[in-house]
PDB file of N, CA and C in Angstrom:
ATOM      1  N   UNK A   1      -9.585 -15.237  27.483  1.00  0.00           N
ATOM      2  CA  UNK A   1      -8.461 -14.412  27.067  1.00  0.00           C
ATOM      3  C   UNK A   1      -7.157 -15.062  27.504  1.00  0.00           C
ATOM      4  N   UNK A   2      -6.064 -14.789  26.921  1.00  0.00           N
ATOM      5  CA  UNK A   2      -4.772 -15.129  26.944  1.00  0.00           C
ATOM      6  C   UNK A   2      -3.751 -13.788  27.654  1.00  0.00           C
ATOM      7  N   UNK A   3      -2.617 -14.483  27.825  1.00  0.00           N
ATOM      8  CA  UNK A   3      -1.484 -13.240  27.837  1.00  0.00           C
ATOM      9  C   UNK A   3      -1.297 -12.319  26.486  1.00  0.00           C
ATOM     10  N   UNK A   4      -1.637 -12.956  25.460  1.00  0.00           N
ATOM     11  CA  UNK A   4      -1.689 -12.410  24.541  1.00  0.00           C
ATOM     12  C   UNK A   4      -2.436 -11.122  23.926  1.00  0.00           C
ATOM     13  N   UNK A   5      -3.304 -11.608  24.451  1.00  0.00           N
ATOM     14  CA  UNK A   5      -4.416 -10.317  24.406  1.00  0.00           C
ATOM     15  C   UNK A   5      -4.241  -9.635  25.541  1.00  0.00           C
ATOM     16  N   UNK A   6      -3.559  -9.527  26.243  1.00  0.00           N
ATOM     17  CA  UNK A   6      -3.438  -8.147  26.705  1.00  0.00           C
ATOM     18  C   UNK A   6      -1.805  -7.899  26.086  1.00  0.00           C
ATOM     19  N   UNK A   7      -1.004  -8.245  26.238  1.00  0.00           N
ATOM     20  CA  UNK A   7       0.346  -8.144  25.701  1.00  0.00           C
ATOM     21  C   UNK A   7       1.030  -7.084  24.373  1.00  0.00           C
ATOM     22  N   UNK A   8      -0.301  -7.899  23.508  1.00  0.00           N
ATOM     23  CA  UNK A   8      -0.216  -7.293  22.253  1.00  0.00           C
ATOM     24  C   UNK A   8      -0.699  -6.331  22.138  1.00  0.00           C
ATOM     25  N   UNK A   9      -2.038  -5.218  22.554  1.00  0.00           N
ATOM     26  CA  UNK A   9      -1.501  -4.164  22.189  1.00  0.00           C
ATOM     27  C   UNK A   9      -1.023  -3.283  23.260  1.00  0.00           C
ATOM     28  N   UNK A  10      -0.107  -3.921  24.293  1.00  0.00           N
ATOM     29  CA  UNK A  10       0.778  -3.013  25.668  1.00  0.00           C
ATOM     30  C   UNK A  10       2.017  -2.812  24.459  1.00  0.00           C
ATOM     31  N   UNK A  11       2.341  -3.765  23.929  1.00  0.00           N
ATOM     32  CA  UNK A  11       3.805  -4.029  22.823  1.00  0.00           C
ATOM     33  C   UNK A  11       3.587  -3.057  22.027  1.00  0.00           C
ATOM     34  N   UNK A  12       2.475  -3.045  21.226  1.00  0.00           N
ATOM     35  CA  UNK A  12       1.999  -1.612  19.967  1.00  0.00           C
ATOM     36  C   UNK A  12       2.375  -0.447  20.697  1.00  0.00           C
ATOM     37  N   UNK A  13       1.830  -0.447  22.154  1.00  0.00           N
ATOM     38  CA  UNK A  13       2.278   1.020  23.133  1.00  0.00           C
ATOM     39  C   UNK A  13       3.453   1.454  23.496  1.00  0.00           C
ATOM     40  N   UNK A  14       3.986  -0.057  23.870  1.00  0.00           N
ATOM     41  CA  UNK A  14       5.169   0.400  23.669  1.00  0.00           C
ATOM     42  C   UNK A  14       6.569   0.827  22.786  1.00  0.00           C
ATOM     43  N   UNK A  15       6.051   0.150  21.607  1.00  0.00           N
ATOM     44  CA  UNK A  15       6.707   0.574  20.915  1.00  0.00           C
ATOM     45  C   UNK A  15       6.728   1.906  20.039  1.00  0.00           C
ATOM     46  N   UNK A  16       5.510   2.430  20.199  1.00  0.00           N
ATOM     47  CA  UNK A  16       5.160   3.969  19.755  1.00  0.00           C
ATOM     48  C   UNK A  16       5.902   4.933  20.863  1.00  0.00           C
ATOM     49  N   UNK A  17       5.792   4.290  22.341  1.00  0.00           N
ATOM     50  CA  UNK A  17       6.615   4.770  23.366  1.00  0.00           C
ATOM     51  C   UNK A  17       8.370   4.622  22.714  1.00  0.00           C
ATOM     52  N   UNK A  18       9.043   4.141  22.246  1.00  0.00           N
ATOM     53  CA  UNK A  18      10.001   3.780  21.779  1.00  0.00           C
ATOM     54  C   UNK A  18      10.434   5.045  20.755  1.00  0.00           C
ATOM     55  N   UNK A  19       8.853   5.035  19.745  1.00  0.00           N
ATOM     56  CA  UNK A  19       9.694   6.365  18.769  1.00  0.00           C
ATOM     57  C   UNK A  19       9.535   7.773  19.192  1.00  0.00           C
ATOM     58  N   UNK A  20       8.182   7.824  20.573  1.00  0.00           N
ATOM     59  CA  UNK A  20       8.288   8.656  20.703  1.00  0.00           C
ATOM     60  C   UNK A  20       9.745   9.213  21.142  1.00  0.00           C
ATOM     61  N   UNK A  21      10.243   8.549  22.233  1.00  0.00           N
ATOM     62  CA  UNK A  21      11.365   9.035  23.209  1.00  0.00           C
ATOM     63  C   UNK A  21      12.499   9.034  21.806  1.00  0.00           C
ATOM     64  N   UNK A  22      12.142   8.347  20.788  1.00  0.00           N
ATOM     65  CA  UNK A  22      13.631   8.756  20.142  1.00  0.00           C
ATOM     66  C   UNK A  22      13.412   9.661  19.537  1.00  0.00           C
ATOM     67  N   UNK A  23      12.137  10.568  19.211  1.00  0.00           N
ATOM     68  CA  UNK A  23      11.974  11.373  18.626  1.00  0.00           C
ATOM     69  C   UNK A  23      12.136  11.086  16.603  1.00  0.00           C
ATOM     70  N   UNK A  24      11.411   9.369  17.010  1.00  0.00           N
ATOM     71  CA  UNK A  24      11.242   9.384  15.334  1.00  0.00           C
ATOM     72  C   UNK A  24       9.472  10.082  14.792  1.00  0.00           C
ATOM     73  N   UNK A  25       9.274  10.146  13.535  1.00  0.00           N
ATOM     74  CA  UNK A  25       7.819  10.146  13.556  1.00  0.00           C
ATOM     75  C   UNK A  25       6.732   9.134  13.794  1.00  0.00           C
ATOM     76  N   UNK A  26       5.851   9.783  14.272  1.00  0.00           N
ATOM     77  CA  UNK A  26       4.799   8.434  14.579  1.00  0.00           C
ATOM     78  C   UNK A  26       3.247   8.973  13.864  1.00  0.00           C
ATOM     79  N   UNK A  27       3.038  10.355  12.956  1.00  0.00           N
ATOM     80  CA  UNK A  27       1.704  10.355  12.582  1.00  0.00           C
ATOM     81  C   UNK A  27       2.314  10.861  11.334  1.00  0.00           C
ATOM     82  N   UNK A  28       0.931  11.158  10.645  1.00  0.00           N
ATOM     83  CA  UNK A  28       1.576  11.512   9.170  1.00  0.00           C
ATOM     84  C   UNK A  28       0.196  12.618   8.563  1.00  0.00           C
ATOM     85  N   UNK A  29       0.388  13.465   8.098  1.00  0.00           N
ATOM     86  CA  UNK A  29      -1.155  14.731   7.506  1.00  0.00           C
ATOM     87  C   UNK A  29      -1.584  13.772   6.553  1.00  0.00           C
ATOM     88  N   UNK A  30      -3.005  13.963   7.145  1.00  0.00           N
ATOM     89  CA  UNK A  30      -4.459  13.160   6.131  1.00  0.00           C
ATOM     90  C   UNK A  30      -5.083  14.207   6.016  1.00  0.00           C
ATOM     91  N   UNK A  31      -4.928  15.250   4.888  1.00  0.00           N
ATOM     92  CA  UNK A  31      -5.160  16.694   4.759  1.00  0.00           C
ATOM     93  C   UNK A  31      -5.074  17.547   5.485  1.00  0.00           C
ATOM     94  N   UNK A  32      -5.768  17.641   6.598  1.00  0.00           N
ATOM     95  CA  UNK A  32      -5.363  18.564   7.718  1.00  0.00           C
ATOM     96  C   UNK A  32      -5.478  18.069   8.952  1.00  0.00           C
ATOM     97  N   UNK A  33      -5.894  16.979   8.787  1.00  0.00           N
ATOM     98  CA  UNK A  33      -5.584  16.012   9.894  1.00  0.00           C
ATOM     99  C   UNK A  33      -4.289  15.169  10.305  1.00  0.00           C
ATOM    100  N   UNK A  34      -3.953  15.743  11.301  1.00  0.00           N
ATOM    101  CA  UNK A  34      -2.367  14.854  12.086  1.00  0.00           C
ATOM    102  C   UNK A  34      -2.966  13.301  12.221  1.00  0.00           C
ATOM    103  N   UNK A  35      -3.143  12.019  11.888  1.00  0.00           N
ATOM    104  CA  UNK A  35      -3.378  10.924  12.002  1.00  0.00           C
ATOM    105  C   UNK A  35      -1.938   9.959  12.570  1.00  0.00           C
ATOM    106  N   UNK A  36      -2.185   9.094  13.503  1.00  0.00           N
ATOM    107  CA  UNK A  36      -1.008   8.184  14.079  1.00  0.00           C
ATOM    108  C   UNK A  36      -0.908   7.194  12.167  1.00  0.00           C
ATOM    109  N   UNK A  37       0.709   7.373  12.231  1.00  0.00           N
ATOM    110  CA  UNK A  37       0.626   5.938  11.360  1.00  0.00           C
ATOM    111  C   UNK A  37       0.329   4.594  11.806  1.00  0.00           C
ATOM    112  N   UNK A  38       0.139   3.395  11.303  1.00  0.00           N
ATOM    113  CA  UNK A  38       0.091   2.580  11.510  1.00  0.00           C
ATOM    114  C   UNK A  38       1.258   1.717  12.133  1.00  0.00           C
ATOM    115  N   UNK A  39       0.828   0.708  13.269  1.00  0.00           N
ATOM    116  CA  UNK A  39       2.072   0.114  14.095  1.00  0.00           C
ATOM    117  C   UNK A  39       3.111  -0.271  11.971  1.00  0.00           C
ATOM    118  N   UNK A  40       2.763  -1.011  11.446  1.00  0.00           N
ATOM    119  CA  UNK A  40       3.434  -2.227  10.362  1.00  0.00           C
ATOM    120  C   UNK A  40       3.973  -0.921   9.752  1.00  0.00           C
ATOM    121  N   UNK A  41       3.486   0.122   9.300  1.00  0.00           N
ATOM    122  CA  UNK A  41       4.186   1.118   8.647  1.00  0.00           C
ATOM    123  C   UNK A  41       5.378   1.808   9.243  1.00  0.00           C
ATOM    124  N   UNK A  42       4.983   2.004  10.707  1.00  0.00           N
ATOM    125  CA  UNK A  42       6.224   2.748  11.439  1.00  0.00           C
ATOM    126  C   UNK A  42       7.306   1.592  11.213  1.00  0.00           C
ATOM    127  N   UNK A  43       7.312   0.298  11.571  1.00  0.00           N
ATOM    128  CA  UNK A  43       7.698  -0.602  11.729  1.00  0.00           C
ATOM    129  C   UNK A  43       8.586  -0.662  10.556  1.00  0.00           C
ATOM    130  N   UNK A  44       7.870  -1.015   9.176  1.00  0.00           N
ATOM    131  CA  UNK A  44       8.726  -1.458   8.151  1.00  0.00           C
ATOM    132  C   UNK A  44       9.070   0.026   7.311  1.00  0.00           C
ATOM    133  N   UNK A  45       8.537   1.078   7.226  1.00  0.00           N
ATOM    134  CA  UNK A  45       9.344   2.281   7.188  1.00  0.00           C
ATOM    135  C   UNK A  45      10.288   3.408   7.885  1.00  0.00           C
ATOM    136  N   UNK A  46      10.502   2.638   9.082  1.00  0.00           N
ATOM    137  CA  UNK A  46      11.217   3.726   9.629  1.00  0.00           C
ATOM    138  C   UNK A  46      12.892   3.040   9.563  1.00  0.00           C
ATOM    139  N   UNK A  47      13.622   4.412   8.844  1.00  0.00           N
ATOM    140  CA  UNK A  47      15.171   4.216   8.560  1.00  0.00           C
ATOM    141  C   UNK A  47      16.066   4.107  10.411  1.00  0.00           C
ATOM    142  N   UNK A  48      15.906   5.085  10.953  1.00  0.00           N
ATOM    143  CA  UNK A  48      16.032   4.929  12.154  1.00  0.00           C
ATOM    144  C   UNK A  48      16.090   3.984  13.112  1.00  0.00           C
ATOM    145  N   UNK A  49      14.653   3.247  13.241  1.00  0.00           N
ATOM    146  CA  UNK A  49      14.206   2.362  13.645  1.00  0.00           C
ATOM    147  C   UNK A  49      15.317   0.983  13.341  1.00  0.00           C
ATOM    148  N   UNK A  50      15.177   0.828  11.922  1.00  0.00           N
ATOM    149  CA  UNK A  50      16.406  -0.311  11.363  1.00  0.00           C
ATOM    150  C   UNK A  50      17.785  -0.017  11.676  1.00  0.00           C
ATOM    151  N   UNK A  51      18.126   1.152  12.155  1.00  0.00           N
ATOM    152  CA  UNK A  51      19.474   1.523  12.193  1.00  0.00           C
ATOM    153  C   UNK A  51      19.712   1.312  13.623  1.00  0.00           C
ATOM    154  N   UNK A  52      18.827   1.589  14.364  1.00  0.00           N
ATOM    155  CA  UNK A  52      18.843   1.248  16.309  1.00  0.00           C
ATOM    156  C   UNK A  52      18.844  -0.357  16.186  1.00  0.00           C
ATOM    157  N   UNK A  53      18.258  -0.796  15.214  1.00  0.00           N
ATOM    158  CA  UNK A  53      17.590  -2.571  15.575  1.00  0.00           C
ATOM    159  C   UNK A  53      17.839  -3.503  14.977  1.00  0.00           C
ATOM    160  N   UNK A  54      18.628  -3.082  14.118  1.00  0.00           N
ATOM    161  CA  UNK A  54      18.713  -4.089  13.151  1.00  0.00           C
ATOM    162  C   UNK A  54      17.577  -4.528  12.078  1.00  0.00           C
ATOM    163  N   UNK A  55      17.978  -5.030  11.067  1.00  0.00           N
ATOM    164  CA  UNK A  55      17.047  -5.631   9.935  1.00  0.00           C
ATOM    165  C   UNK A  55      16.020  -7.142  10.770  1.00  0.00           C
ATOM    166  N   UNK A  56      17.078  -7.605  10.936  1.00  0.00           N
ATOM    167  CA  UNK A  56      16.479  -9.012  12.125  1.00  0.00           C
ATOM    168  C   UNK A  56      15.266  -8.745  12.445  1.00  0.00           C
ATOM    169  N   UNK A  57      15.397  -7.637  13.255  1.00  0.00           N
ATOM    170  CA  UNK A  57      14.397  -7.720  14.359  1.00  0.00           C
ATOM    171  C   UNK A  57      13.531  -6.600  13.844  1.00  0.00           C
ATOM    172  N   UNK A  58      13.618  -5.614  12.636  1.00  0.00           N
ATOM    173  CA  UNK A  58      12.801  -5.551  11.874  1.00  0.00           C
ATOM    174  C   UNK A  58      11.880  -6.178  11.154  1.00  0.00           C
ATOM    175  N   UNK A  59      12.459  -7.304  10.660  1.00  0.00           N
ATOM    176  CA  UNK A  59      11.705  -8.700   9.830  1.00  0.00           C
ATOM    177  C   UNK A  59      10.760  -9.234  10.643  1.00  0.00           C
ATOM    178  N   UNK A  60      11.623  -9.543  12.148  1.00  0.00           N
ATOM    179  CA  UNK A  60      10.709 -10.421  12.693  1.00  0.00           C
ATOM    180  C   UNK A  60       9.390  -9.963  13.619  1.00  0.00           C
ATOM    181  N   UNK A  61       9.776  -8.455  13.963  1.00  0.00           N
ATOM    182  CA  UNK A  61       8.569  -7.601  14.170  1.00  0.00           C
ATOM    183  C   UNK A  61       7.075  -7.666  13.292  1.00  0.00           C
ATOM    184  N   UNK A  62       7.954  -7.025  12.243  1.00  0.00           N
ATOM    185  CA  UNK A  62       7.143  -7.082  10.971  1.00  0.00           C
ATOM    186  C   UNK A  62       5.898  -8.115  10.801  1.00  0.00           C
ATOM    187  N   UNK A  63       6.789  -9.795  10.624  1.00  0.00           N
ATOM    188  CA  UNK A  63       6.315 -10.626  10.087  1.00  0.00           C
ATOM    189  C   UNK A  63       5.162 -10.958  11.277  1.00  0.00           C
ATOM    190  N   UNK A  64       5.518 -10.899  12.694  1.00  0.00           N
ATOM    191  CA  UNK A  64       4.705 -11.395  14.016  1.00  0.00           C
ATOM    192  C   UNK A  64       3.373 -10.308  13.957  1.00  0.00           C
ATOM    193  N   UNK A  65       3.691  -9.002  13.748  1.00  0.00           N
ATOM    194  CA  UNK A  65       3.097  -8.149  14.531  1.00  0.00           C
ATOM    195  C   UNK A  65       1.984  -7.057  12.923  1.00  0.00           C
ATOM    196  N   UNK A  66       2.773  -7.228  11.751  1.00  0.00           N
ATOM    197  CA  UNK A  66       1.708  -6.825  10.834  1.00  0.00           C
ATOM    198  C   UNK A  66       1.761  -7.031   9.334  1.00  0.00           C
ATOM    199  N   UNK A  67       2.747  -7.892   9.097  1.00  0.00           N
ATOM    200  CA  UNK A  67       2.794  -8.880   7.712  1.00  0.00           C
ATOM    201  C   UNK A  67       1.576  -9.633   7.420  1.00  0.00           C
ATOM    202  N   UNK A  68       0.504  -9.337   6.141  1.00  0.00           N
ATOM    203  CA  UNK A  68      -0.655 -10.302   5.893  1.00  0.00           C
ATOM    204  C   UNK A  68      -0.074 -11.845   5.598  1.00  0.00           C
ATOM    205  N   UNK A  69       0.882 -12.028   5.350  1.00  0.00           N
ATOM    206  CA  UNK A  69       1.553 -13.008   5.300  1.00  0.00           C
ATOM    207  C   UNK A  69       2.354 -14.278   6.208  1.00  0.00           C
ATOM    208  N   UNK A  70       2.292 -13.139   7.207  1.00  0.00           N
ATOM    209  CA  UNK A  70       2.869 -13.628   8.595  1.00  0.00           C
ATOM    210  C   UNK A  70       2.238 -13.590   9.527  1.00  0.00           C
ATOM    211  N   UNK A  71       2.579 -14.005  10.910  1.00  0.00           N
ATOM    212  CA  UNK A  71       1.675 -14.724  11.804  1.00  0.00           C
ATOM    213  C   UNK A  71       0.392 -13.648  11.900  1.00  0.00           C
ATOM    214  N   UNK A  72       0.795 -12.420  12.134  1.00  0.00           N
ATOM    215  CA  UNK A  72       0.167 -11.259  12.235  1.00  0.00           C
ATOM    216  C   UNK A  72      -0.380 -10.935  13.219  1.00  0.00           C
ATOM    217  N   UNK A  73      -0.141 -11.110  14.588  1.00  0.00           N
ATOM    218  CA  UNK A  73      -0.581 -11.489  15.820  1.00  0.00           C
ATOM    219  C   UNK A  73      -1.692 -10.301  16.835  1.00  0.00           C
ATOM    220  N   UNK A  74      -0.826  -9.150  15.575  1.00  0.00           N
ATOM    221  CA  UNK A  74      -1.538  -8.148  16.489  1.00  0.00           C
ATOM    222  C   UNK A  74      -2.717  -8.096  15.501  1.00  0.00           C
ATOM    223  N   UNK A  75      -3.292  -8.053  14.240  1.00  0.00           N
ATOM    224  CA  UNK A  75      -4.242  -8.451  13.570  1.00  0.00           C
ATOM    225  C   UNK A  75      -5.393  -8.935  14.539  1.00  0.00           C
ATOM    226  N   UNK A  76      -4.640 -10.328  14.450  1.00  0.00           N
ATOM    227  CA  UNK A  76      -5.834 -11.555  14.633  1.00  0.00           C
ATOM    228  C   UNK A  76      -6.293 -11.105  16.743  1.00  0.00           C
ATOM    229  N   UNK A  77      -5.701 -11.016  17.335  1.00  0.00           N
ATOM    230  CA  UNK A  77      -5.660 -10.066  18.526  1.00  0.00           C
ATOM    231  C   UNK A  77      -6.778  -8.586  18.861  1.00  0.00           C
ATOM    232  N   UNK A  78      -6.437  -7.968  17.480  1.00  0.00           N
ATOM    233  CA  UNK A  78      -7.316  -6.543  17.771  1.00  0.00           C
ATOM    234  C   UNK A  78      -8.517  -7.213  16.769  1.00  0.00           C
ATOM    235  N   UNK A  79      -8.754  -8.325  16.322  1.00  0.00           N
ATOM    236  CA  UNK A  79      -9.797  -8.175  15.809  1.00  0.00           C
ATOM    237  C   UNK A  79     -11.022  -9.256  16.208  1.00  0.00           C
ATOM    238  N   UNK A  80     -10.279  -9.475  17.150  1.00  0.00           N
ATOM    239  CA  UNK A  80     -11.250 -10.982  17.882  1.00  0.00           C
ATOM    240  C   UNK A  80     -11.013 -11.996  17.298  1.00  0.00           C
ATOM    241  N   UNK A  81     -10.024 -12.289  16.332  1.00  0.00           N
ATOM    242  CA  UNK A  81     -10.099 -13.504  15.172  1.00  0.00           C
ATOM    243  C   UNK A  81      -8.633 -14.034  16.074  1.00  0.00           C
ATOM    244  N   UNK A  82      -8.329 -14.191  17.093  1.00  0.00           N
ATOM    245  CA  UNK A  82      -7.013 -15.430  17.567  1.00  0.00           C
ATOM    246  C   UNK A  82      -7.791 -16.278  18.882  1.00  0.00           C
ATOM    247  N   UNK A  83      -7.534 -17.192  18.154  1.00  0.00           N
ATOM    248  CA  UNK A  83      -8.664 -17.993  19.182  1.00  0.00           C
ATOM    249  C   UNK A  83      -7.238 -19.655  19.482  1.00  0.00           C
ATOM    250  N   UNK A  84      -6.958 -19.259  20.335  1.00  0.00           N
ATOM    251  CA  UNK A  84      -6.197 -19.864  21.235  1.00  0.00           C
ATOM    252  C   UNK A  84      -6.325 -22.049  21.263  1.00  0.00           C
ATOM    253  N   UNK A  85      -4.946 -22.535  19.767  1.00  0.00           N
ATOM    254  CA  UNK A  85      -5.313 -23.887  19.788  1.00  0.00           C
ATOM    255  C   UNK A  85      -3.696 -23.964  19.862  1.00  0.00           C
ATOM    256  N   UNK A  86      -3.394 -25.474  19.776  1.00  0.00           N
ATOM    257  CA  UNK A  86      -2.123 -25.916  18.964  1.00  0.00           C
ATOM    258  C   UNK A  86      -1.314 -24.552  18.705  1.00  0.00           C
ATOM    259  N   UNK A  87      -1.584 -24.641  17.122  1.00  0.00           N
ATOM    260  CA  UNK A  87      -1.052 -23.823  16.392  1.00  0.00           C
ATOM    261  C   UNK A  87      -0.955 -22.516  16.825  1.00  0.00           C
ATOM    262  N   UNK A  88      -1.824 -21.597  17.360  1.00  0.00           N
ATOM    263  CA  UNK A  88      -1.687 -20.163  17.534  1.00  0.00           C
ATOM    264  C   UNK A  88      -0.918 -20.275  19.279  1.00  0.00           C
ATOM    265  N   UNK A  89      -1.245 -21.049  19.955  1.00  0.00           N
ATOM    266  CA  UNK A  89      -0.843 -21.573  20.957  1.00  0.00           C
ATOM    267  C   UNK A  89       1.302 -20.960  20.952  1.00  0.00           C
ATOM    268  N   UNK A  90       1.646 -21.825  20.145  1.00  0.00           N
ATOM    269  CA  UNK A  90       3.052 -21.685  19.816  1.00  0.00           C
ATOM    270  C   UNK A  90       3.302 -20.468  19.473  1.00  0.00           C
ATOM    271  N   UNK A  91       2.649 -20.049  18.562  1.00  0.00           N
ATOM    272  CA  UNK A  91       2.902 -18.586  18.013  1.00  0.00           C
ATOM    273  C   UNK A  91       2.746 -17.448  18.771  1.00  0.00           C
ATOM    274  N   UNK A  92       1.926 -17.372  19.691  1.00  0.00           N
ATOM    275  CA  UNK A  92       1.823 -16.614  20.792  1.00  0.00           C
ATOM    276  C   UNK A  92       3.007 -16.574  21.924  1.00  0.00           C
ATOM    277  N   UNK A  93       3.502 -18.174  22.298  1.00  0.00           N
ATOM    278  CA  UNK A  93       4.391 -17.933  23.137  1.00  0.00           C
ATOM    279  C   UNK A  93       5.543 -17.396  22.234  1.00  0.00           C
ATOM    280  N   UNK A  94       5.963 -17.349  21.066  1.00  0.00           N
ATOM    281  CA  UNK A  94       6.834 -17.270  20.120  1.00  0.00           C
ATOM    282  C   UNK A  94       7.119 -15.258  20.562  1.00  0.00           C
ATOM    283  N   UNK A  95       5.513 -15.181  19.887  1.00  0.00           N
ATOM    284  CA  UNK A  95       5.564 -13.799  20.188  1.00  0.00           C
ATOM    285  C   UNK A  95       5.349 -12.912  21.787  1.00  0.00           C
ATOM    286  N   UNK A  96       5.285 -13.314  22.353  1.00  0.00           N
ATOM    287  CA  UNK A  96       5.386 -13.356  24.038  1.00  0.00           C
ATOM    288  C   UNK A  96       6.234 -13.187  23.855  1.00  0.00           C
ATOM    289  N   UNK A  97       7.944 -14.072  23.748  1.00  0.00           N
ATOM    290  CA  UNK A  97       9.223 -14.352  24.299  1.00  0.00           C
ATOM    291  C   UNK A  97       9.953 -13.393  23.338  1.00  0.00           C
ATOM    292  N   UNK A  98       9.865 -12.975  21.892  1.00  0.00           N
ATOM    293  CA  UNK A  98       9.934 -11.609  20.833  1.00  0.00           C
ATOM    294  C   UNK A  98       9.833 -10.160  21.975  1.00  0.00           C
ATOM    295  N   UNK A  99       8.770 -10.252  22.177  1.00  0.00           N
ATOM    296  CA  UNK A  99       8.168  -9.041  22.880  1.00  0.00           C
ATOM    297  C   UNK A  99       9.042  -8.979  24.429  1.00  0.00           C
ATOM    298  N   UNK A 100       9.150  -9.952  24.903  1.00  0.00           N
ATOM    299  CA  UNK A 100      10.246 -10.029  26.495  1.00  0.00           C
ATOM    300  C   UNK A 100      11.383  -9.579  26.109  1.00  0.00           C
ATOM    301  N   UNK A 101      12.088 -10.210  24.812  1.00  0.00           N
ATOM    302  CA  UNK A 101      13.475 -10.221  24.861  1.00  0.00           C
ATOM    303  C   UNK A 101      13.927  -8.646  24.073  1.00  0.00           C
ATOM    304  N   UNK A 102      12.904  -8.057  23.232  1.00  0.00           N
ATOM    305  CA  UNK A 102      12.873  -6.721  22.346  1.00  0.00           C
ATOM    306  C   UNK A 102      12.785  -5.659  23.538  1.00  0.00           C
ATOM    307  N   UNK A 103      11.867  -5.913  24.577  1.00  0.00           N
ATOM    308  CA  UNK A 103      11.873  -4.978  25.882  1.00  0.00           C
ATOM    309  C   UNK A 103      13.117  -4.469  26.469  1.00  0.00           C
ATOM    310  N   UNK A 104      13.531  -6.040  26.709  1.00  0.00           N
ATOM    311  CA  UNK A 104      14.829  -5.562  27.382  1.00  0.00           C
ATOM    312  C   UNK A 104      16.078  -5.417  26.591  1.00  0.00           C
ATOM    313  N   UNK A 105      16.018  -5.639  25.730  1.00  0.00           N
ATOM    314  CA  UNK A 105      17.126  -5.119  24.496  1.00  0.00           C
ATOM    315  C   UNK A 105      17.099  -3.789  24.302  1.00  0.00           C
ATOM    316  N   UNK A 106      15.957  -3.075  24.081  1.00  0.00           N
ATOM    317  CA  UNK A 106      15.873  -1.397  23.493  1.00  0.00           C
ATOM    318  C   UNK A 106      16.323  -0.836  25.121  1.00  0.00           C
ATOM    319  N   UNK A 107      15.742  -1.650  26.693  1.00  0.00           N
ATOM    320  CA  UNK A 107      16.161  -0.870  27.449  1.00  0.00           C
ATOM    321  C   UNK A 107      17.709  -0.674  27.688  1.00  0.00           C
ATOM    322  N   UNK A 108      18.754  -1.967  27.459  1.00  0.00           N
ATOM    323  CA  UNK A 108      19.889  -2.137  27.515  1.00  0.00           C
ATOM    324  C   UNK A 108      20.372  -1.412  26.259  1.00  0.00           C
ATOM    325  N   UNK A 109      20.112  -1.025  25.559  1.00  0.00           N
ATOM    326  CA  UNK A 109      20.620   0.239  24.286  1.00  0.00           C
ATOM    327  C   UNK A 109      20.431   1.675  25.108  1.00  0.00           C
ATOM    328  N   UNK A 110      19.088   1.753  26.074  1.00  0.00           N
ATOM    329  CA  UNK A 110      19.441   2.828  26.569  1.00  0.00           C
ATOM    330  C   UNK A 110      20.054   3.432  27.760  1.00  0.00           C
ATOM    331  N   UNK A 111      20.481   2.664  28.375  1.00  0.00           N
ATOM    332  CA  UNK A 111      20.963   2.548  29.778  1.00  0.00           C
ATOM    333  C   UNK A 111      22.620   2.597  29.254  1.00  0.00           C
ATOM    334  N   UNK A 112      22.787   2.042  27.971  1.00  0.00           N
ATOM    335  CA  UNK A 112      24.386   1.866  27.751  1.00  0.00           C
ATOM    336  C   UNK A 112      25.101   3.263  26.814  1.00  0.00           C
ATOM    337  N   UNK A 113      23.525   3.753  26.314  1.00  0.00           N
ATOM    338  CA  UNK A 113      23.926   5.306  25.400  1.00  0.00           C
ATOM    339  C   UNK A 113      23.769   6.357  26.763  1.00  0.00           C
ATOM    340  N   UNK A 114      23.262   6.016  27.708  1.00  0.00           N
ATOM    341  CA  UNK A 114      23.215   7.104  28.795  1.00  0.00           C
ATOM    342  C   UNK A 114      25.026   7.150  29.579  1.00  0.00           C
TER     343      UNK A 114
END
């Protein structure tokens, strides 16, 4: 195992921690079932979310964490499929240093609205 695998889904936690405290939505009715949405859905549908964060760091969430197109980190992570070379190597620290610098950004938004 890597930092990665544990990282990635503390980041999914925390960032559900994120809408909770802002009081965006985080589940959605599957008939009569309250179900969590998905991290990529909260992510690339929430208006809120883009309005606290910018598009940027919407995109680049997105593309790291649940774009089939993009690295997809938390994918290949929750599914046993990131197997640690070169290539995923970079992308991990990529998304490591995403995930450090997004931490302390949302906390410095809230320490400065308090």
């Amino acid at each position: 195992f890597t930092a990665i695998h544990i990282l990635s889904p503390a980041f999914e936690a925390f960032i559900r921690d994120v809408f909770i405290r802002n009081e965006w939505k985080t589940t959605h009715l599957n008939g009569k079932i309250d179900d969590f949405t998905a991290i990529g859905s909260l992510i690339e549908k929430s208006e809120p979310f883009v309005n606290k964060f910018g598009e940027n760091v919407q995109f680049q969430m997105h593309t790291l964490f649940s774009d089939r197109c993009g690295i997809n980190i938390r994918n290949e992570v929750a599914h046993g499929l990131f197997i640690p070379s070169d290539r995923t190597t970079m992308q991990a620290l990529y998304a490591i240093a995403f995930m450090l610098n997004f931490m302390f950004y949302e906390k410095a938004l809230e320490i400065q609205s308090n």
